[in-house]
N, C-alpha and C. Protein backbone atom coordinates (compact mmCIF):
# COMPACT_ATOMS: atom_id res chain seq x y z
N UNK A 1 5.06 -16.96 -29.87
CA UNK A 1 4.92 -17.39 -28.51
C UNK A 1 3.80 -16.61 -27.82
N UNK A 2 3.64 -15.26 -27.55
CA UNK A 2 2.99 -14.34 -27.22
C UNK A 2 1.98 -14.36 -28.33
N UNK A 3 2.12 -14.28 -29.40
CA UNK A 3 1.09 -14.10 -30.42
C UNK A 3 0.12 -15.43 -29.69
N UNK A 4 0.75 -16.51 -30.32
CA UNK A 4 -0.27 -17.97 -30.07
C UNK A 4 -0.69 -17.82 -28.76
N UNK A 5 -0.64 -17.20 -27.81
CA UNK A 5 -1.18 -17.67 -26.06
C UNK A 5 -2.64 -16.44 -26.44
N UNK A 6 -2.49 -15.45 -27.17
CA UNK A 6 -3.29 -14.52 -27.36
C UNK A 6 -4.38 -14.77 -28.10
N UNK A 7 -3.72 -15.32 -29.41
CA UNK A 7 -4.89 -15.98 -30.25
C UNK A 7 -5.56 -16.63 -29.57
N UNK A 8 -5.24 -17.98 -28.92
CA UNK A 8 -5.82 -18.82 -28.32
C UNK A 8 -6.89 -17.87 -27.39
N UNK A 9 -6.17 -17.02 -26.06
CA UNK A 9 -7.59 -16.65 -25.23
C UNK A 9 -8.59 -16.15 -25.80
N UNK A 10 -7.87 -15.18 -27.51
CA UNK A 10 -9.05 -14.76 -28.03
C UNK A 10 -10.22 -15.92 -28.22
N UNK A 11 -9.84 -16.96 -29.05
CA UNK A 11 -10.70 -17.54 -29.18
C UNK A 11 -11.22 -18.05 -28.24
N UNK A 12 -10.82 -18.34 -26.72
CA UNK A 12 -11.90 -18.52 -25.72
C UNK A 12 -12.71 -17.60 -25.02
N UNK A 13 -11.98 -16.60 -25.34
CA UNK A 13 -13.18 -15.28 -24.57
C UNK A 13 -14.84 -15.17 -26.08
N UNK A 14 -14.07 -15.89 -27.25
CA UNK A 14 -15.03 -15.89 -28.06
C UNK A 14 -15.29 -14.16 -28.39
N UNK A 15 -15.05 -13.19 -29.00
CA UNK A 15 -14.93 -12.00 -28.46
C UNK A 15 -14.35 -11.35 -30.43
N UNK A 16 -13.73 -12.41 -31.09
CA UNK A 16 -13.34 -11.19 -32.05
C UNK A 16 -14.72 -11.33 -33.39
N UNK A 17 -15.65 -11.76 -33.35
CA UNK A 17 -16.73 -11.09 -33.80
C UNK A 17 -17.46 -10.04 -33.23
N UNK A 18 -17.24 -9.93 -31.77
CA UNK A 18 -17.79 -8.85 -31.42
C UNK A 18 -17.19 -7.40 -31.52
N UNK A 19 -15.52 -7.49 -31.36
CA UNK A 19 -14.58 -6.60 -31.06
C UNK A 19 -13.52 -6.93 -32.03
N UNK A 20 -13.58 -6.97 -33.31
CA UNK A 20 -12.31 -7.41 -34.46
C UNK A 20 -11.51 -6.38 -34.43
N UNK A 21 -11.70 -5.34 -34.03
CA UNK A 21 -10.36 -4.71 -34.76
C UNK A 21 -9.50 -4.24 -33.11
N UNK A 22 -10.26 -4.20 -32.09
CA UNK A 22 -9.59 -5.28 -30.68
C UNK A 22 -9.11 -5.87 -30.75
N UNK A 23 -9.64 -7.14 -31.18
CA UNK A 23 -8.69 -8.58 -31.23
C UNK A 23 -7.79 -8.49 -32.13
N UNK A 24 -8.00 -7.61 -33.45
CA UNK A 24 -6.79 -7.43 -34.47
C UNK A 24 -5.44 -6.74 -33.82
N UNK A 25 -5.90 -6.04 -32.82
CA UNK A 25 -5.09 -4.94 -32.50
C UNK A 25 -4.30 -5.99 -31.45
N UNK A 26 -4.69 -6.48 -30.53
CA UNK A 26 -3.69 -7.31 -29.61
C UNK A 26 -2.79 -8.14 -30.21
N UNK A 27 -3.65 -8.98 -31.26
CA UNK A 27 -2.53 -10.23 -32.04
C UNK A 27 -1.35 -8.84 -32.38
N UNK A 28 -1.79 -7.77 -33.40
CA UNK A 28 -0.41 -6.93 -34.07
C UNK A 28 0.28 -6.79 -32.58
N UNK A 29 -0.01 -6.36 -31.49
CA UNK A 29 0.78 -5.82 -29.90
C UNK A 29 1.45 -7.22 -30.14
N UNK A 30 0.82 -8.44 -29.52
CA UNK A 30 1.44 -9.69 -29.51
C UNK A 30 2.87 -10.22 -30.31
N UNK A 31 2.12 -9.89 -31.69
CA UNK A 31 3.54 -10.30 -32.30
C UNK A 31 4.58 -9.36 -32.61
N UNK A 32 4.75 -7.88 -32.29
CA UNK A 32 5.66 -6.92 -31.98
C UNK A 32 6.51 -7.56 -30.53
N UNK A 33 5.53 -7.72 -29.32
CA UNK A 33 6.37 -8.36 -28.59
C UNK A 33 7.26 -9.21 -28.89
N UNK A 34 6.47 -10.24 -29.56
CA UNK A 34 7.53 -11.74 -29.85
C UNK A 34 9.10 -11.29 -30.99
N UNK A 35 8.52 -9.88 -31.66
CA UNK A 35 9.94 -9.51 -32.78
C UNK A 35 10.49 -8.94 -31.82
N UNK A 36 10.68 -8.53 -30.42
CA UNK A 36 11.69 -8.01 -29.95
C UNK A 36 12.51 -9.02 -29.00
N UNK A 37 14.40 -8.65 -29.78
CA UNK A 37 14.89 -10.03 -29.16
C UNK A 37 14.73 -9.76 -27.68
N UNK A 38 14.56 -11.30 -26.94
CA UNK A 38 14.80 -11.15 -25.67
C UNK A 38 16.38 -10.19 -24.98
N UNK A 39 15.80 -9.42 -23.97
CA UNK A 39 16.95 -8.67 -23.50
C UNK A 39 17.17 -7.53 -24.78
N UNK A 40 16.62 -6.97 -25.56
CA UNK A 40 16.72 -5.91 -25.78
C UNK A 40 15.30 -5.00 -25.43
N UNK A 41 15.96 -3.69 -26.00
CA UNK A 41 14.99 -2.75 -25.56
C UNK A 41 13.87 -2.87 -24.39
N UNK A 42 15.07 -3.15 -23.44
CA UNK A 42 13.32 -3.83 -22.49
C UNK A 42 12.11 -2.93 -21.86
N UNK A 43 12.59 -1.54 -22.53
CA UNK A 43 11.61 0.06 -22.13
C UNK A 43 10.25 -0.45 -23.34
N UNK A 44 10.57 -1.11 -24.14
CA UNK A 44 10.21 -0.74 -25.28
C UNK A 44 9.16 -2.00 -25.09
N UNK A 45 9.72 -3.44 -24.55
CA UNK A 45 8.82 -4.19 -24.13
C UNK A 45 8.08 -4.24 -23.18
N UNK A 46 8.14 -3.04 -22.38
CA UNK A 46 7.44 -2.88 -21.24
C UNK A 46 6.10 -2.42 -21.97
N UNK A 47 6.52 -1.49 -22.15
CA UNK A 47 5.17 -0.24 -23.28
C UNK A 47 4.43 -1.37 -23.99
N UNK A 48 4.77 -2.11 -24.61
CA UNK A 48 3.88 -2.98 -25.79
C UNK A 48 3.26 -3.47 -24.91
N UNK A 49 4.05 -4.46 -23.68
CA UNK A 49 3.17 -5.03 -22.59
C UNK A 49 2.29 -4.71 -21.86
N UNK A 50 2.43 -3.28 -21.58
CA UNK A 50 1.48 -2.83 -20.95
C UNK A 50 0.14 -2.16 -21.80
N UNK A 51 0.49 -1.70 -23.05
CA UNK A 51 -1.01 -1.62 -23.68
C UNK A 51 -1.55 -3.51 -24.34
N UNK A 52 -1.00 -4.25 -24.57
CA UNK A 52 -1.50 -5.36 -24.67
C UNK A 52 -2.15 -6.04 -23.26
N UNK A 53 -1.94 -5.66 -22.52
CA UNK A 53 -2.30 -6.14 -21.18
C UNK A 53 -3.91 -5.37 -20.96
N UNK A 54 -3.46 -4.02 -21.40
CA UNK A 54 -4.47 -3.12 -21.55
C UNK A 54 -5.90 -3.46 -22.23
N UNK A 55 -5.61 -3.68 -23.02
CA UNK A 55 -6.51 -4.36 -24.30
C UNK A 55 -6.93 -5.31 -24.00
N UNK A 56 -6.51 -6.49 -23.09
CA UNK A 56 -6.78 -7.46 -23.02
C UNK A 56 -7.83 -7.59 -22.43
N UNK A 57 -7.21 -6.57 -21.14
CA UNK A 57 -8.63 -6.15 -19.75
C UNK A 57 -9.47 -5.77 -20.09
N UNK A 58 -9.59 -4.98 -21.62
CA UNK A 58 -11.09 -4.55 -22.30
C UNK A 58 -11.60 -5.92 -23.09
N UNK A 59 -10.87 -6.64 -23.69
CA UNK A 59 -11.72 -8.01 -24.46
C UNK A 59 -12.31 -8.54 -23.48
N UNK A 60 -11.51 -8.77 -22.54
CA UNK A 60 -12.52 -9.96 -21.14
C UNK A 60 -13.24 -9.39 -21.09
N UNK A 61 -13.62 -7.93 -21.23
CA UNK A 61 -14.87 -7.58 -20.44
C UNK A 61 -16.45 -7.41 -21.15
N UNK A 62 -15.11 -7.62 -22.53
CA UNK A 62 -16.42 -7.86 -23.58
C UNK A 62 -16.98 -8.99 -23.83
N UNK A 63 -16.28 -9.99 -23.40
CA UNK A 63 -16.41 -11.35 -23.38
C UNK A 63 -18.09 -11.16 -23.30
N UNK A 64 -18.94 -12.73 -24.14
CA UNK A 64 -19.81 -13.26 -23.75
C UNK A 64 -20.06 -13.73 -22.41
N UNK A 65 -20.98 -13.54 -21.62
CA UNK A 65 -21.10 -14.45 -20.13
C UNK A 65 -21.78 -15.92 -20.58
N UNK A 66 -20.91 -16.47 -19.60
CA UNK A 66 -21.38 -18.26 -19.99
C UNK A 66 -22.73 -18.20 -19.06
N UNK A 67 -23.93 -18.42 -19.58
CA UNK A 67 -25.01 -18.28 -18.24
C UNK A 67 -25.51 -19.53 -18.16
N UNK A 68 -26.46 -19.79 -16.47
CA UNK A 68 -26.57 -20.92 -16.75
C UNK A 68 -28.07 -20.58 -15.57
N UNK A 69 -28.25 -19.77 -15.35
CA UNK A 69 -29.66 -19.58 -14.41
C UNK A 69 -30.16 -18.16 -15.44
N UNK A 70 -31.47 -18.04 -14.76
CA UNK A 70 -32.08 -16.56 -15.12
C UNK A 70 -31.71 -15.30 -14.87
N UNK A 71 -30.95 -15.27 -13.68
CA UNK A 71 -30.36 -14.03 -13.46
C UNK A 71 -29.33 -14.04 -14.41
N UNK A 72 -28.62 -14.56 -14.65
CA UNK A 72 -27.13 -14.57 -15.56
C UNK A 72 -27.77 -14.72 -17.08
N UNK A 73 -29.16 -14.71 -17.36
CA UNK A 73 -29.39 -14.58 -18.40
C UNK A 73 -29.97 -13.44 -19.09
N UNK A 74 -30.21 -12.93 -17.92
CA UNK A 74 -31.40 -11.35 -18.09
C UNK A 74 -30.04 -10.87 -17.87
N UNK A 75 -28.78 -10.20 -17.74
CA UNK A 75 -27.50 -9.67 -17.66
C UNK A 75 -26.72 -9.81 -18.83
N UNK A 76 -27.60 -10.97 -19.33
CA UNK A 76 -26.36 -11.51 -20.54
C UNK A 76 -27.31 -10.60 -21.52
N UNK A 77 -28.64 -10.81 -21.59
CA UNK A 77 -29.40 -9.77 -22.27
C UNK A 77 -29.47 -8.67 -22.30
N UNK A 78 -29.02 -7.94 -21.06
CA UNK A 78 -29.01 -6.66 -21.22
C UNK A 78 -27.78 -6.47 -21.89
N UNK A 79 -26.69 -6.86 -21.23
CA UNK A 79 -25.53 -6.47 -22.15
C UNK A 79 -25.17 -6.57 -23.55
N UNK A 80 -26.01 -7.58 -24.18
CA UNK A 80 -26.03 -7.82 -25.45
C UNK A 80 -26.87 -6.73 -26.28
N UNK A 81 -27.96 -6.21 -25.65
CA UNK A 81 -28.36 -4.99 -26.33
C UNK A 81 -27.53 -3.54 -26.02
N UNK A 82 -27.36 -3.45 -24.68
CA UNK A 82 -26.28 -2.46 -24.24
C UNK A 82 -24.86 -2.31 -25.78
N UNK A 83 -24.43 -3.50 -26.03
CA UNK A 83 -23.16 -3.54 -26.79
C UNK A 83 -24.12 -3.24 -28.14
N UNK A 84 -25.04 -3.95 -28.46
CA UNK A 84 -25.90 -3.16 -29.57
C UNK A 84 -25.84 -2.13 -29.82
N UNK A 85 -26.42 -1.38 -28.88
CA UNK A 85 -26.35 0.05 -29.31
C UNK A 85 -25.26 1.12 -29.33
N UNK A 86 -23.85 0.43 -28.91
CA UNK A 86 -22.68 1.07 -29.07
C UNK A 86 -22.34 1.15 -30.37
N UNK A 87 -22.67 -0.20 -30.35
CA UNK A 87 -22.20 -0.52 -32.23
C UNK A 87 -22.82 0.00 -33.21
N UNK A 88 -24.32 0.23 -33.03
CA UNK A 88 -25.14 1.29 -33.90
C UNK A 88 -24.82 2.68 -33.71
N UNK A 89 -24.20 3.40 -32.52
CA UNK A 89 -24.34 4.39 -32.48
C UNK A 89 -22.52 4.58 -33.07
N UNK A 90 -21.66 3.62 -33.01
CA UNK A 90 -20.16 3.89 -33.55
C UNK A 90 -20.16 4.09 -35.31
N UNK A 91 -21.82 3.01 -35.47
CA UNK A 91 -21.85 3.15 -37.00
C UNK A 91 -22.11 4.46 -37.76
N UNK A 92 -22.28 5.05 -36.64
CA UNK A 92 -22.95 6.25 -37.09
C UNK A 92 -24.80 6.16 -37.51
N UNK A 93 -25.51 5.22 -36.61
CA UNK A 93 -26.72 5.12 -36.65
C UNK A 93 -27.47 4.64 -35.83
């Protein structure tokens, strides 16, 4: 239930080629939620909820921007090299 609503935004934020082991990490949060029966442990579903919620607020933000003028395209460019060089420098290069 939770898993599938997650998958799905993943795939509209378009986001787990950029951030896979992000997006890996929410689906595993997601479907921990969905194994806990309703009305138990509800400390326990709070916590999952709230770092999946967590995570989530970081994929959107990684999200691609949909652009459609020049300003929203020179932004979409910078950020696309900006995230470049995170990723080279996480590679260790």
């Amino acid at each position: 239930m939770v898993e599938d609503q997650v998958a799905e935004e993943l795939d509209n934020l378009n986001v787990t080629s950029t951030a896979p082991g992000l997006a890996a990490t929410a689906l595993k949060l997601a479907r921990a939620l969905d194994q806990i029966p309703d009305g138990d442990a509800p400390t326990s579903q709070a916590v999952v909820a709230d770092k999946l919620h967590a995570l989530m607020v970081r994929l959107r933000a990684l999200a691609p921007v949909q652009s459609e003028g020049d300003g929203v395209d020179d932004i979409t460019r910078k950020r696309e090299e900006r995230q470049a060089e995170v990723r080279r420098k996480a590679a260790g290069g």
